[in-house]
Protein backbone atom coordinates (compact mmCIF):
# COMPACT_ATOMS: atom_id res chain seq x y z
CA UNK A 1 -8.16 22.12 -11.70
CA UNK A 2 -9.18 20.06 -15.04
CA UNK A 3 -10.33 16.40 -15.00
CA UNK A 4 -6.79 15.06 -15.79
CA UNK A 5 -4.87 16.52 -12.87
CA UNK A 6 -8.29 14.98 -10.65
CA UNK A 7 -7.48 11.20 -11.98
CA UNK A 8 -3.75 12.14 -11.28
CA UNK A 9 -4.65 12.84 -7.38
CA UNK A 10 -6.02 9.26 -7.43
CA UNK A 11 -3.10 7.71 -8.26
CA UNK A 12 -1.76 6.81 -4.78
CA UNK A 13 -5.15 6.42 -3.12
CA UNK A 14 -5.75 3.15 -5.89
CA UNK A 15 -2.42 2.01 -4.73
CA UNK A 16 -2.61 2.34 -1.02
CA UNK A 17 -6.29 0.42 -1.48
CA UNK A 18 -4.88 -2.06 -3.81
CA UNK A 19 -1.97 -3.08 -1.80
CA UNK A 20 -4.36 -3.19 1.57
CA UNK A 21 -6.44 -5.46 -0.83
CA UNK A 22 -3.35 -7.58 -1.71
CA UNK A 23 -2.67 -7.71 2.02
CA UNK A 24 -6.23 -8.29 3.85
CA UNK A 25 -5.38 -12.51 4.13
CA UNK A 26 -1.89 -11.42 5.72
CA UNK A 27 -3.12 -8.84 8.08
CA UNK A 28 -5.50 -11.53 9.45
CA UNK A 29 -3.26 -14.11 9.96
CA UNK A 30 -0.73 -11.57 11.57
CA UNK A 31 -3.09 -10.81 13.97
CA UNK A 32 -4.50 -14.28 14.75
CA UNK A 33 -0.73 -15.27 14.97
CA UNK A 34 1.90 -13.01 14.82
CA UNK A 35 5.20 -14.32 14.63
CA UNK A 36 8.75 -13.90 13.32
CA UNK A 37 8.28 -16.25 10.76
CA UNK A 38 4.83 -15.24 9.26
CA UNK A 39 6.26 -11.70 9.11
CA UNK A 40 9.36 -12.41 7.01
CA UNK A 41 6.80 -14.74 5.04
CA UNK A 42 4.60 -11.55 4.30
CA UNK A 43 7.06 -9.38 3.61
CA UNK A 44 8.66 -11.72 1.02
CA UNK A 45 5.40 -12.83 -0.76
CA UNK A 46 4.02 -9.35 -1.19
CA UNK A 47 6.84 -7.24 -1.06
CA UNK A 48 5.17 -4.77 -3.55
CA UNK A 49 2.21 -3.80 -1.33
CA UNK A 50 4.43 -3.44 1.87
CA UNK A 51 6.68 -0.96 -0.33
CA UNK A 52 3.68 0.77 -1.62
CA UNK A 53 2.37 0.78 2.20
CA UNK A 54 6.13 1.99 2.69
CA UNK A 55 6.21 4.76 0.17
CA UNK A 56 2.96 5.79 0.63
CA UNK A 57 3.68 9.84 1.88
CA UNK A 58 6.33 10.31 -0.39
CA UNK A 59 3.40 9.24 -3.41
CA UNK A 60 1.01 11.48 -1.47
CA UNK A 61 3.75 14.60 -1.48
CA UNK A 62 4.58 14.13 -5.03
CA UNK A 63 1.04 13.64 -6.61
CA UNK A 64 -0.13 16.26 -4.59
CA UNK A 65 2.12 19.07 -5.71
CA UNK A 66 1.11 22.23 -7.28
């Protein structure tokens, strides 16, 4: 395995951390106070990092092919 197809693997694990990152302020309030509201609210503000979150095994499967 060369050091290109090594960055490649690390691809989704940025993402996942990146969109946990993006969504560390949400999660708290969720828990604090979890209601219909603040979910919709989360889920339209940072709709990238919930479909990364989303999407996540299907990156994993792809970038981890042979």
């Amino acid at each position: 395995m060369n050091d290109n197809s090594k960055k490649i693997k690390l691809v989704p694990i940025i993402l996942l951390l990146l969109a946990v990152f993006d969504l560390r302020i949400e999660i708290r309030l969720l828990i604090d106070h979890l209601t219909f509201t603040s979910i919709l609210y989360c889920i339209k503000e940072h709709s990238l990092a919930i479909a990364i979150l989303v999407f996540s095994p299907s990156l994993f499967k792809v970038y981890n092919r042979n």
